[in-house]
Protein backbone atom coordinates (compact mmCIF):
# COMPACT_ATOMS: atom_id res chain seq x y z
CA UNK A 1 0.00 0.00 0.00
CA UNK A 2 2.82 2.70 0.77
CA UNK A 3 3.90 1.70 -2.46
CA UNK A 4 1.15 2.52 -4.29
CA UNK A 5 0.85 5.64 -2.72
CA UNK A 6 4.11 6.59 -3.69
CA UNK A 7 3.55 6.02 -7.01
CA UNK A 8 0.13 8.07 -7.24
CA UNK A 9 1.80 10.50 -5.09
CA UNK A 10 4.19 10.81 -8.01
CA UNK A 11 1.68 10.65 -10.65
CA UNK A 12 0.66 14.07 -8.92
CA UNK A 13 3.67 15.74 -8.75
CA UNK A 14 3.39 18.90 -11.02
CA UNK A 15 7.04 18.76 -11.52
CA UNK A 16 6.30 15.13 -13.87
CA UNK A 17 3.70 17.59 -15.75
CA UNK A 18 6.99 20.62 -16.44
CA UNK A 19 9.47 17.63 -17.29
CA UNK A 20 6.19 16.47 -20.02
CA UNK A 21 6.13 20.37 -21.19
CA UNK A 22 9.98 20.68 -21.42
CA UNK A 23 10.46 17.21 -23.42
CA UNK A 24 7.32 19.14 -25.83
CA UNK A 25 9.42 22.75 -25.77
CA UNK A 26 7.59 24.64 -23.75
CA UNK A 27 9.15 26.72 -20.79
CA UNK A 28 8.20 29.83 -18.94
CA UNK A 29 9.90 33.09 -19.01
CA UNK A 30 11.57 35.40 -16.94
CA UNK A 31 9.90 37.98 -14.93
CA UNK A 32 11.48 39.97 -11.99
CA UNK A 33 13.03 37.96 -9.33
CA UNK A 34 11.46 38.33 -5.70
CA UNK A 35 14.49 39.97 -3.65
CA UNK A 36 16.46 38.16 -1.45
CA UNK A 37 15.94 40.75 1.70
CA UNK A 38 12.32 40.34 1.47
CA UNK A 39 10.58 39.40 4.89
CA UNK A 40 9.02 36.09 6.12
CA UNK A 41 5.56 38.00 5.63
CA UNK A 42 5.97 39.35 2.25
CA UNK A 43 7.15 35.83 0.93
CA UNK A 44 4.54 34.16 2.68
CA UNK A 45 2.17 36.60 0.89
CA UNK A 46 3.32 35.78 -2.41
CA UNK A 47 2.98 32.32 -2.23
CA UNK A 48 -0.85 31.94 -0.58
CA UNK A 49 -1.49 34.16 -3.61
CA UNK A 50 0.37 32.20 -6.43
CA UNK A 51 -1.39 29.01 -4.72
CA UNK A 52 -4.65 31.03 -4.26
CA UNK A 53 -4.65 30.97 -7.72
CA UNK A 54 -4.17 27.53 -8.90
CA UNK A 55 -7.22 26.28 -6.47
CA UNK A 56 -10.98 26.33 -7.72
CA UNK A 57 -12.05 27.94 -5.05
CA UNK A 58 -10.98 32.08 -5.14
CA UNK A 59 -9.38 33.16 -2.23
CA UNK A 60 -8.87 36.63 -0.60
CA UNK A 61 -6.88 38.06 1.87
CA UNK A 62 -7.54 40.48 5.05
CA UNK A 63 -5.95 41.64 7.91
CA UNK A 64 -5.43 39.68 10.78
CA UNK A 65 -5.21 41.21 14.36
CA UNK A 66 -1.02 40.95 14.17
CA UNK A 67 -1.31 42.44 11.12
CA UNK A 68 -0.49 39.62 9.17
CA UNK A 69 -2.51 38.25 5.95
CA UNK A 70 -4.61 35.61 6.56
CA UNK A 71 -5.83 32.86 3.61
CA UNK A 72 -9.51 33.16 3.56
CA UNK A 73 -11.18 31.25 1.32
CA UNK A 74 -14.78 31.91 -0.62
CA UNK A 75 -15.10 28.31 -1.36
CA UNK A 76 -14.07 24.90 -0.03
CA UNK A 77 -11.11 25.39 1.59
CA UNK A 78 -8.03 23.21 0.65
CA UNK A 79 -4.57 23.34 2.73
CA UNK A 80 -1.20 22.07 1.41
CA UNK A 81 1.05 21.26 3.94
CA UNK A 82 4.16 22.54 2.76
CA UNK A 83 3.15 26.22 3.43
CA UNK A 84 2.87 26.00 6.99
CA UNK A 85 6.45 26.56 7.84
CA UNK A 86 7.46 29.94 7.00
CA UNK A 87 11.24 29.20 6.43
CA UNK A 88 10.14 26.75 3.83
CA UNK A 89 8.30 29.43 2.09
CA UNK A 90 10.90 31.91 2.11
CA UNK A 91 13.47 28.99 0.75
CA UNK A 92 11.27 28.31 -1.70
CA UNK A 93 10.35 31.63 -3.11
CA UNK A 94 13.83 32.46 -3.81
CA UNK A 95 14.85 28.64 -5.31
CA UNK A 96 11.72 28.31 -8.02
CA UNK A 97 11.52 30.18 -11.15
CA UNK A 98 8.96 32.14 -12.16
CA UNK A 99 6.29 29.74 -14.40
CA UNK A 100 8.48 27.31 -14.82
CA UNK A 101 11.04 29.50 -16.19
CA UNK A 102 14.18 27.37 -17.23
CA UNK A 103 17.54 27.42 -14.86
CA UNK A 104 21.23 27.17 -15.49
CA UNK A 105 23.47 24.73 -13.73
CA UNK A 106 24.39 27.66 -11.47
CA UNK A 107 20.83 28.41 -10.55
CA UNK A 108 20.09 31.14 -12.49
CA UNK A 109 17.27 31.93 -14.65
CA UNK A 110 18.50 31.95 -18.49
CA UNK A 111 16.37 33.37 -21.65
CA UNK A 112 15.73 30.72 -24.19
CA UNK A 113 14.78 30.70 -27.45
CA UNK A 114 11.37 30.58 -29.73
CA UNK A 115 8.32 32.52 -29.91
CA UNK A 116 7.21 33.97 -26.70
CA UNK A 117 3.27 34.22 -26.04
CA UNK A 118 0.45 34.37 -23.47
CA UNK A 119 -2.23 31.64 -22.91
CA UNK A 120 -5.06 32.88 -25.91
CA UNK A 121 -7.70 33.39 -22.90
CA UNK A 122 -8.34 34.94 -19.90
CA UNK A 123 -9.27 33.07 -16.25
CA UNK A 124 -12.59 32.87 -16.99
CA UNK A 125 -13.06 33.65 -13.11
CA UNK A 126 -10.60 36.30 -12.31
CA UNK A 127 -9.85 37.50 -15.29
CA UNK A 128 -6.22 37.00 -15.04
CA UNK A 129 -4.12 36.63 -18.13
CA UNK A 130 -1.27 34.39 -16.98
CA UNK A 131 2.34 34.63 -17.51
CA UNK A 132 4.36 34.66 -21.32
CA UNK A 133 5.90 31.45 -22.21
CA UNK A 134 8.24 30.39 -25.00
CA UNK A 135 7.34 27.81 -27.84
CA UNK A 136 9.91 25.79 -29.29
CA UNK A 137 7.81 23.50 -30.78
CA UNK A 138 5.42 25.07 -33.00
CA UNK A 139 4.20 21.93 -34.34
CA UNK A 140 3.24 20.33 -31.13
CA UNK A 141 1.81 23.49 -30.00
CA UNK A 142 -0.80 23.57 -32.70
CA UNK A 143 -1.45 19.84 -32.06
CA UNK A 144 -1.79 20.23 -28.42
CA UNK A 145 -4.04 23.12 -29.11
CA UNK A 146 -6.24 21.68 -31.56
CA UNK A 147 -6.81 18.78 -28.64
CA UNK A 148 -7.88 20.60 -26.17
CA UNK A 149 -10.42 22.21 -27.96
CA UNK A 150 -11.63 18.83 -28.48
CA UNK A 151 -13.40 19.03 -25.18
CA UNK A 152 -14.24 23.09 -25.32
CA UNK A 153 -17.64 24.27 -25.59
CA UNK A 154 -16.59 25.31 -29.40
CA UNK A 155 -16.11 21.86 -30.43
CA UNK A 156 -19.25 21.05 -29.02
CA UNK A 157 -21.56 23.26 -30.36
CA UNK A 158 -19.92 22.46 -33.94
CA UNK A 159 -19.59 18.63 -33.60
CA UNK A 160 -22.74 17.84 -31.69
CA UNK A 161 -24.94 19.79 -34.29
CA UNK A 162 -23.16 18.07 -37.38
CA UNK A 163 -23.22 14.84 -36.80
CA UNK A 164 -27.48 15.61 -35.80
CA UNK A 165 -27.75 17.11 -39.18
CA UNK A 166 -25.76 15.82 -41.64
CA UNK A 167 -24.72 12.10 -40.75
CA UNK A 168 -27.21 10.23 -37.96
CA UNK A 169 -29.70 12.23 -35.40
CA UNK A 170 -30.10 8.85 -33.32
CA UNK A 171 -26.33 8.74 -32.64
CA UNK A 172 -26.21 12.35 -32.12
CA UNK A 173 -29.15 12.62 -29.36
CA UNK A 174 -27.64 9.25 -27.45
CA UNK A 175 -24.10 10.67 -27.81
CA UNK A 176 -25.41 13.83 -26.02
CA UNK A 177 -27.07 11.89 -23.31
CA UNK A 178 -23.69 10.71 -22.88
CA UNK A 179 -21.52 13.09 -22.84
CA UNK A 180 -24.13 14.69 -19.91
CA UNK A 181 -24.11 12.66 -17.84
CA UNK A 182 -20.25 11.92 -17.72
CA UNK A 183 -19.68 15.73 -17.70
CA UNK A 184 -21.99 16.19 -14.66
CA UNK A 185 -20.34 13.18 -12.69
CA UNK A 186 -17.01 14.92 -13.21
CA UNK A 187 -17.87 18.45 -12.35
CA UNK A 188 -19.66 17.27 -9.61
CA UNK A 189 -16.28 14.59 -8.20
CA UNK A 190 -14.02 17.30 -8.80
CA UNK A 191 -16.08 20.40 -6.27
CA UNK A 192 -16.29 17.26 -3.73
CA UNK A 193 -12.81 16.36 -3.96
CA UNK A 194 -11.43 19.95 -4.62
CA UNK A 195 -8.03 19.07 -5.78
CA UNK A 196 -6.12 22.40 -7.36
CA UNK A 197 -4.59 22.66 -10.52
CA UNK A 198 -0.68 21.82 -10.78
CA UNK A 199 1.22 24.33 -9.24
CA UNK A 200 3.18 27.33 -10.77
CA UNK A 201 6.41 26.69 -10.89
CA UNK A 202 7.48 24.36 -11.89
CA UNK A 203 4.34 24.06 -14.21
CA UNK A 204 3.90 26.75 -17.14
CA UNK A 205 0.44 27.79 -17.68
CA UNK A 206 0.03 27.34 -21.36
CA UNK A 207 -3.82 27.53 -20.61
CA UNK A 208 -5.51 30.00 -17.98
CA UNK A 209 -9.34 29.69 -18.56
CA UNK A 210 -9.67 26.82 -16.61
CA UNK A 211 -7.33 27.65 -13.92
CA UNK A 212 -9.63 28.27 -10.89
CA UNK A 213 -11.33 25.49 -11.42
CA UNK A 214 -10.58 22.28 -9.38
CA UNK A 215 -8.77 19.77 -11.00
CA UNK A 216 -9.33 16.06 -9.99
CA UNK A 217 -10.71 14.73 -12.13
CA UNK A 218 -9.46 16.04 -15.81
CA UNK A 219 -13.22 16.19 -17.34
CA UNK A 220 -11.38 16.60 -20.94
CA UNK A 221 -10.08 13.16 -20.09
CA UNK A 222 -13.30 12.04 -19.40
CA UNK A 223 -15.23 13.47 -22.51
CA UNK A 224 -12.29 12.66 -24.32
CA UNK A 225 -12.12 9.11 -23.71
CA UNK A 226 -16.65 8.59 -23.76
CA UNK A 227 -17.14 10.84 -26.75
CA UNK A 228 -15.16 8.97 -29.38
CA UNK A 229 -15.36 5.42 -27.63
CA UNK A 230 -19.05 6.05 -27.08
CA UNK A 231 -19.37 7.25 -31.15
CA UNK A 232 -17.72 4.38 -32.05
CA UNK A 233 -19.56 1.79 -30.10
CA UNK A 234 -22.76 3.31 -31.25
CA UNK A 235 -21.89 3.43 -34.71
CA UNK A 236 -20.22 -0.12 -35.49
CA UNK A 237 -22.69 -2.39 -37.07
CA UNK A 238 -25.18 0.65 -37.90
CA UNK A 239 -22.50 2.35 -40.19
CA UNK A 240 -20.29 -0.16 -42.60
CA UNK A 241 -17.01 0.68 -42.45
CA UNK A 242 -13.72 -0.93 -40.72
CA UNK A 243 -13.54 -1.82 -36.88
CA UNK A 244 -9.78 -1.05 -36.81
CA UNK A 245 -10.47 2.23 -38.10
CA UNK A 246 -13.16 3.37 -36.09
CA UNK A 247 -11.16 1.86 -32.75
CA UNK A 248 -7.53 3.38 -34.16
CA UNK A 249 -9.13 7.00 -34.64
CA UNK A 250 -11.30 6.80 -31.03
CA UNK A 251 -7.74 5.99 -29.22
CA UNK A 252 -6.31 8.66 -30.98
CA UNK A 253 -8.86 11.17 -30.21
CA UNK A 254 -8.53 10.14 -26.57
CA UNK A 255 -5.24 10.09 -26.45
CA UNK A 256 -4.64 13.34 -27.72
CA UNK A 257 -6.89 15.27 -25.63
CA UNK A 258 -5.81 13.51 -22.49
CA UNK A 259 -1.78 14.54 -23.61
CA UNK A 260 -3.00 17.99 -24.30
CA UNK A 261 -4.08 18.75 -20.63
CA UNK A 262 -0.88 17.80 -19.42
CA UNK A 263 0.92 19.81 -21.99
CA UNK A 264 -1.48 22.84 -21.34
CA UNK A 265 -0.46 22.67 -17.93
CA UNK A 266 -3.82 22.33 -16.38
CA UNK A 267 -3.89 18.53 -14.93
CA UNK A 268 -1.41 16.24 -13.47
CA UNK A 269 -0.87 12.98 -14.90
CA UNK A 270 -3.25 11.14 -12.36
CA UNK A 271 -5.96 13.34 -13.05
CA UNK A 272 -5.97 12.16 -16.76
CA UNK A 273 -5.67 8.68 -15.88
CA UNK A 274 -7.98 8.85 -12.81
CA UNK A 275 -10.75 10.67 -15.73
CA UNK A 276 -10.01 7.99 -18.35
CA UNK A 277 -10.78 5.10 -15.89
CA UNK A 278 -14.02 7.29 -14.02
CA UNK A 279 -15.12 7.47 -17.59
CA UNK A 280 -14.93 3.74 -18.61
CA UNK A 281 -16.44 3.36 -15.08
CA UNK A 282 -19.63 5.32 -16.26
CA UNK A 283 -19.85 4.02 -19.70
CA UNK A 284 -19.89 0.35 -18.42
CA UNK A 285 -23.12 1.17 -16.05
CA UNK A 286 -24.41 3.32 -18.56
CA UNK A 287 -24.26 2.18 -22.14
CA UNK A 288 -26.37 -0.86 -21.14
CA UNK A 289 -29.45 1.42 -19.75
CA UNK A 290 -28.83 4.02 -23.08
CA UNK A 291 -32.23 1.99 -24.98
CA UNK A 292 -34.35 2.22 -21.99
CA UNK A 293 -33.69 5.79 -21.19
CA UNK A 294 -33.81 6.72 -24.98
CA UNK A 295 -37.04 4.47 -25.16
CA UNK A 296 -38.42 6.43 -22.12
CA UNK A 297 -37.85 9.81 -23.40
CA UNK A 298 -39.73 9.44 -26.70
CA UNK A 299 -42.86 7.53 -25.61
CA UNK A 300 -43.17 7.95 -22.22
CA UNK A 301 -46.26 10.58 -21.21
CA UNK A 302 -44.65 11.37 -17.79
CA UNK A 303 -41.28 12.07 -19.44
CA UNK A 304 -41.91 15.36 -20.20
CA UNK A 305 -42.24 16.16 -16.60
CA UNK A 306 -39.19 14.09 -16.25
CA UNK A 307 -36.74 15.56 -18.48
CA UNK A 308 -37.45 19.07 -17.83
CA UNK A 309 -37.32 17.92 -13.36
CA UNK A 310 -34.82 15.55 -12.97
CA UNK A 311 -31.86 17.59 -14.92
CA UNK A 312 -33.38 20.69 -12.80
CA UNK A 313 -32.41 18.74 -9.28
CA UNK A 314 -29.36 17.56 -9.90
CA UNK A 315 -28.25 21.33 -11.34
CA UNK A 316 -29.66 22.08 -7.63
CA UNK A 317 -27.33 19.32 -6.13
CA UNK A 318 -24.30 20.84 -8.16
CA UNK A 319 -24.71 24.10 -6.90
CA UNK A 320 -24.35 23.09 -3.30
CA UNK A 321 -21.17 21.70 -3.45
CA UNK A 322 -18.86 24.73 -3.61
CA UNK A 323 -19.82 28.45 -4.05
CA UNK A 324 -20.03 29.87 -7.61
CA UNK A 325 -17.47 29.07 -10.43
CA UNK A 326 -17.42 28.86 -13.85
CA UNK A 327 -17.53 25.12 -13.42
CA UNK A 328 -21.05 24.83 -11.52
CA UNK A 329 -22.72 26.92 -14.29
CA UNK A 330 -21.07 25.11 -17.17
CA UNK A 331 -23.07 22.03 -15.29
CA UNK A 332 -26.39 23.64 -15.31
CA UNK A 333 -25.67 24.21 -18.88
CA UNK A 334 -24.53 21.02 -19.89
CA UNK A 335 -27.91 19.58 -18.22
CA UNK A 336 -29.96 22.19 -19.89
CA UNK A 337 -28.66 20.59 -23.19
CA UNK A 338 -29.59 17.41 -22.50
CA UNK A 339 -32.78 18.50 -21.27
CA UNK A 340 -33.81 20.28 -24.31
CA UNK A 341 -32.56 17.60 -27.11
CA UNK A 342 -34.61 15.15 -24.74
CA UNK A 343 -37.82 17.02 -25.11
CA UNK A 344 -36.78 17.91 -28.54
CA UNK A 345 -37.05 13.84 -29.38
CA UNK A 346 -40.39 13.29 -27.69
CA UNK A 347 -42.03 16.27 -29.30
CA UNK A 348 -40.36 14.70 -32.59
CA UNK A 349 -41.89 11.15 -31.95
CA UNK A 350 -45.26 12.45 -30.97
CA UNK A 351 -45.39 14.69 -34.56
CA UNK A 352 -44.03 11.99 -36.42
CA UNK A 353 -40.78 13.73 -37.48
CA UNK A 354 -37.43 12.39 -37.98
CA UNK A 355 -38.51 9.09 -37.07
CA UNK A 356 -35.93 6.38 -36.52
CA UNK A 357 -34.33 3.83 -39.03
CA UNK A 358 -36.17 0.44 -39.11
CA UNK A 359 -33.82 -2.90 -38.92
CA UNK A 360 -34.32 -3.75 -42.37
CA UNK A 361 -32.84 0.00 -43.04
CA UNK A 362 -29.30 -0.92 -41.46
CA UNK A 363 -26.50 -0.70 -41.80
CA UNK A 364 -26.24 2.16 -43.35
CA UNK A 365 -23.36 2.80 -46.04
CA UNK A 366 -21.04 5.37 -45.89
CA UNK A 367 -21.44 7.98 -49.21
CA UNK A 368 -19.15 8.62 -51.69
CA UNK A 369 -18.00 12.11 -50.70
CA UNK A 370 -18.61 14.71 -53.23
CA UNK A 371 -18.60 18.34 -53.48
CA UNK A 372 -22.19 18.98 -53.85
CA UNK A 373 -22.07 16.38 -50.72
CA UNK A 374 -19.66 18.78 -48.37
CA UNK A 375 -21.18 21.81 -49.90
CA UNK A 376 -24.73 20.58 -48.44
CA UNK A 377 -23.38 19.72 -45.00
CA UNK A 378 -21.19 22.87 -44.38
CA UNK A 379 -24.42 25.10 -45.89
CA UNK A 380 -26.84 23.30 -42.83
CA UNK A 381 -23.91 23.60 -40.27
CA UNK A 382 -23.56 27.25 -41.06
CA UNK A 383 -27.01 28.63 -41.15
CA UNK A 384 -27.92 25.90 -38.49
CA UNK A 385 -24.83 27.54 -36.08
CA UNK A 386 -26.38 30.86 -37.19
CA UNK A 387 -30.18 30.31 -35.78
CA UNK A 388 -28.56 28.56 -32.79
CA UNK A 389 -26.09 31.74 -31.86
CA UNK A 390 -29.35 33.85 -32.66
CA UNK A 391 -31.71 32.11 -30.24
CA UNK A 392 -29.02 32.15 -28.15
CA UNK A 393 -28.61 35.99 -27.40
CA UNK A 394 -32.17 36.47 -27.76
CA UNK A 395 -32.83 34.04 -24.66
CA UNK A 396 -29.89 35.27 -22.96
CA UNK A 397 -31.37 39.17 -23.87
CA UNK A 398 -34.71 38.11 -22.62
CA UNK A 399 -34.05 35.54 -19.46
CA UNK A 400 -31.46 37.69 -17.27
CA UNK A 401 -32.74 40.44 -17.09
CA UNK A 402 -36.02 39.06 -16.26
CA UNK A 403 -34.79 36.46 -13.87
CA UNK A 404 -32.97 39.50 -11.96
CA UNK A 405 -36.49 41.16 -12.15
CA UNK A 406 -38.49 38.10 -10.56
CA UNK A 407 -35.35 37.49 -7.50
CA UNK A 408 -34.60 41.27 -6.63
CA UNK A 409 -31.10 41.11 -7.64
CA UNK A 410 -29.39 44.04 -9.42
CA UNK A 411 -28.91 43.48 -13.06
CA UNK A 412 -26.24 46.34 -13.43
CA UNK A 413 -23.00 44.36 -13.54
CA UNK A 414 -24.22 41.16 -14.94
CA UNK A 415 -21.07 39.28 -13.88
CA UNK A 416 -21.79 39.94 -10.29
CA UNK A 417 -25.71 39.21 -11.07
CA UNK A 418 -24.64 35.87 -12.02
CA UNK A 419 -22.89 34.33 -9.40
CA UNK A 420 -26.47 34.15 -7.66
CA UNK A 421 -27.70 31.11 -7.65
CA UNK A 422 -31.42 32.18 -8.16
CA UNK A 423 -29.65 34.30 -11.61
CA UNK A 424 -27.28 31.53 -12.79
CA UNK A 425 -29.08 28.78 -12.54
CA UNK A 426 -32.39 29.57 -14.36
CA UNK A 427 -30.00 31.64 -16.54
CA UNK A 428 -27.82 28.54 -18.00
CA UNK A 429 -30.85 26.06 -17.67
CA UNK A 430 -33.23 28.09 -19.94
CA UNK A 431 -31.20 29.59 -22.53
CA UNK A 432 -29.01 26.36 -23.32
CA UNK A 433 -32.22 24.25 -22.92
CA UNK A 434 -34.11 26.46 -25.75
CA UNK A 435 -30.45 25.22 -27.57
CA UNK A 436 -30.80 21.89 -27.01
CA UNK A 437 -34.27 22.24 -28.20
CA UNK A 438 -33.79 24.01 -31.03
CA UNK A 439 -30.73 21.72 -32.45
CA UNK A 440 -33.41 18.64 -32.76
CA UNK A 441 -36.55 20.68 -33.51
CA UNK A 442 -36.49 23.83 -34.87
CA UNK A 443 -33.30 23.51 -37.20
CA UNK A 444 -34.08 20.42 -38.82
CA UNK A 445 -37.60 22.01 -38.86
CA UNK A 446 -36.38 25.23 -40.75
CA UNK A 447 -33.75 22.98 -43.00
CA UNK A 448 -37.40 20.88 -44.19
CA UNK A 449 -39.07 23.94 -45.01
CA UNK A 450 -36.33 25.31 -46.73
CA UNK A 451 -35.90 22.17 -48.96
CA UNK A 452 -39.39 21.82 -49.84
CA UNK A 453 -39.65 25.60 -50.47
C-alpha cells in the first residue's frame, strides 16, 4: 500500500507535468526575481497568492489582528502542507523560477529561445491573463491546441450539431445523453474532492481559462475518452465501415486530448488517468441502460415532466457543493442541453418527425464524398450555427434580465448578477435548454421547409 501511494503521489507531482512540457518545448519566461531581503511575511504573501490561484475555489486576503494576511477562502477550503512553515516558504520563493522559467546549472534563470506568447484566454473567473511562455515547438503546439479544444464548448456546439444534421440524429441525441451525464459526474467529483490545478512553478500555464477550477478529475479526459469510444460503439454495425479504423481514430482522439491537458499545464498525470478510468467506469453502467432511457424519453407521457425535473435537481445538487465558479454553471448548462434535445425527441416522436431507421434500413453505407455532398453539409452547419447563436442571445437578452427582475437582484453588472444562484441557474438552464431544443426541432424544422420551399 505505501507503495502505491508513492507512485500516485508521483503521478501528482506537477514537476512530472513541467518535465512532459519541457520534453514538448515549452518553458516559462523570466519575470522579476522576488528579492532576497524580502521578509518572512511578504514571501509568505506571495505564495498563498500564487497558490490562491491555482485552487478552484478564489481566495482573498484580510488583515489579521497581528497584522499579518490571513488565507480566507470563498469556497471549499483546501490546505497544502508545505506552506505552513514559514522558512520553507521563504526557501522556496527564492529557489523556483517564475512559471516554470528554465535554470542554469548555477541556478540562475536563463532566456531561451522561440516565440514567446500568453495563454489565448483569460481566467474565466478572475480575469487573469497568466504569464508569457516560450514555444519551441510550433508543431506540437498547434497539435496540443487543436486537442484541447476537443473538449471546449466550441467543439461542441460544432460537432454535436453536425453529426445531428448531416450524418445520424439517433447517434447524435444518445451521444449527447452521454456526454451529460459523464460531464456532470465529473464536475460534480471534482467540487467534492477539490483538488487544485498543478502548481506554478514548476508548471507553465500554457492555458488559464480553466485555472480556478478544481482539478481532480481532468473532465477533458473524461469526454475525451466517452465521446469517441461512445461514437464508435454506437456506430459499429449501424455504419459499414472498418472496426480497426473506427477503434484506431477513437484511441487517438482520446489520447490526444488527455496529452494535451498535461501539456497545457492544467492537470497532473493522475488526473488524466484517474478521468479515463471514471469514464470507462460510467460508460460500463451506462451504455447498457442508453435503450431504456432513450425508449423512455420518446414515448413515455410522464417524461416530459421528467426531463425538464430531474436535470433541474441535480443542477440544484451541483450548486451546493462549492460556491459559484465557472464550473457549476457550465453544469447547469450542460444539463440544460440534454434537457432540451430530450424534449426535442419526444415532441419529434409524438409529430411523427425524424422518425428512426427500421432494422431492415441498417446498416447504413457510408457515401461517396462529393462536393455537392460537403457543400450541403457545411451550408446546414452554417445557417444551423447561425439560428442557434441567434436564439441564443435572444434568450440570454430576454431571461437575465427578467430572472434579476423576478429574485430582486441588481442586473447592473451582470457578472456579479450571475454568481447568484437564483440568476445563474435559471439563466444557464433556460437559454441552453431552448439550444438543445432548437438543435433537434427547430433547425431540422427550418432545413425541411427550406428544402421543400
Amino acid at each position: 500500500m505505501v507503495r502505491v501511494m508513492e507512485y500516485l503521489r508521483y503521478l501528482q507531482d506537477p514537476h512530472l507535468v513541467a518535465r512532459f512540457q519541457l520534453i514538448c518545448g515549452i518553458r516559462g519566461t523570466l519575470s522579476e526575481p522576488v528579492p532576497a531581503d524580502s521578509s518572512t511575511s511578504d514571501s509568505c504573501r506571495s505564495v498563498d497568492k500564487a497558490r490562491s490561484r491555482n485552487n478552484g475555489a478564489l481566495h482573498h486576503h484580510t488583515a489579521g489582528e497581528t497584522g499579518n494576511e490571513q488565507l480566507t477562502s470563498m469556497g471549499v477550503q483546501r490546505r497544502i502542507a508545505d506552506v505552513t512553515d514559514p522558512r520553507n516558504l521563504k526557501h522556496d520563493m527564492e529557489d523556483a523560477p517564475p512559471n516554470g522559467a528554465a535554470l542554469s546549472p548555477g541556478g540562475e534563470s536563463v532566456a531561451v529561445r522561440g516565440s514567446t506568447l500568453k495563454p489565448l484566454r483569460r481566467n474565466s473567473l478572475t480575469g487573469e491573463a497568466g504569464q508569457e511562455f516560450v514555444i519551441e515547438n510550433r508543431f506540437l503546439f498547434y497539435l496540443f491546441t487543436f486537442g484541447t479544444e476537443l473538449g471546449n464548448e466550441l467543439f461542441y456546439i460544432i460537432f454535436f450539431p453536425f453529426i445531428m444534421w448531416n450524418v445520424d440524429a439517433f447517434v447524435s441525441r444518445r451521444l449527447i445523453m452521454v456526454w451529460v451525464w459523464v460531464m456532470y459526474v465529473g464536475q460534480c467529483t471534482k467540487d467534492v474532492i477539490g483538488w487544485p490545478r498543478p502548481a506554478s512553478p514548476p508548471v507553465v500555464k500554457v492555458e488559464m481559462f480553466y485555472n480556478s477550477e478544481y482539478s481532480m478529475p481532468s473532465t477533458h479526459a473524461m469526454s475525451g475518452t466517452a465521446i469517441p469510444f461512445s461514437l464508435f460503439f454506437m456506430t459499429h454495425g449501424r455504419w459499414e465501415y472498418p472496426y480497426t479504423l473506427g477503434f484506431s481514430l477513437a484511441l487517438c482522439w482520446c489520447l490526444l486530448v488527455c496529452s494535451s491537458r498535461i501539456y497545457m499545464g492544467m492537470h497532473s498525470v493522475l488526473d488524466v488517468i484517474a478521468g479515463i478510468l471514471y469514464s470507462i467506469l460510467i460508460l460500463f453502467f451506462f451504455l447498457p441502460a442508453l435503450d431504456m432511457i432513450d425508449s423512455f424519453n420518446l414515448s413515455s407521457r410522464y417524461a416530459p415532466l421528467v426531463i425538464v425535473s430531474i436535470p433541474l435537481a441535480l443542477a440544484l445538487f451541483s450548486f451546493t457543493l462549492d460556491t459559484w465558479s465557472t464550473s457549476r454553471g457550465d453544469t447547469a448548462q450542460i444539463l440544460g442541453v440534454g434537457a432540451g434535445v430530450a424534449l426535442a425527441s419526444h415532441v419529434n416522436q409524438l409529430l411523427g418527425l425524424m422518425p428512426d431507421l427500421t432494422a431492415d434500413q441498417l446498416p447504413l453505407m457510408v457515401p461517396t464524398v462529393s462536393g455537392g455532398l460537403v457543400c450541403s453539409a457545411i451550408l446546414r452547419l452554417v445557417l444551423g450555427v447561425i439560428v442557434l447563436v441567434a436564439i441564443r442571445a435572444l434568450m440570454k437578452a430576454i431571461t437575465i434580465p427578467l430572472v434579476c427582475w423576478l429574485f430582486r437582484v441588481p442586473s447592473s453588472d451582470l457578472r456579479k448578477a450571475r454568481q447568484h444562484v437564483e440568476v445563474e441557474l435559471p439563466y444557464r438552464y433556460i437559454v441552453y435548454g431552448t439550444m438543445g431544443f432548437s438543435v433537434l426541432f427547430l433547425v431540422p424544422l427550418l432545413f425541411a421547409y427550406v428544402e421543400n420551399a
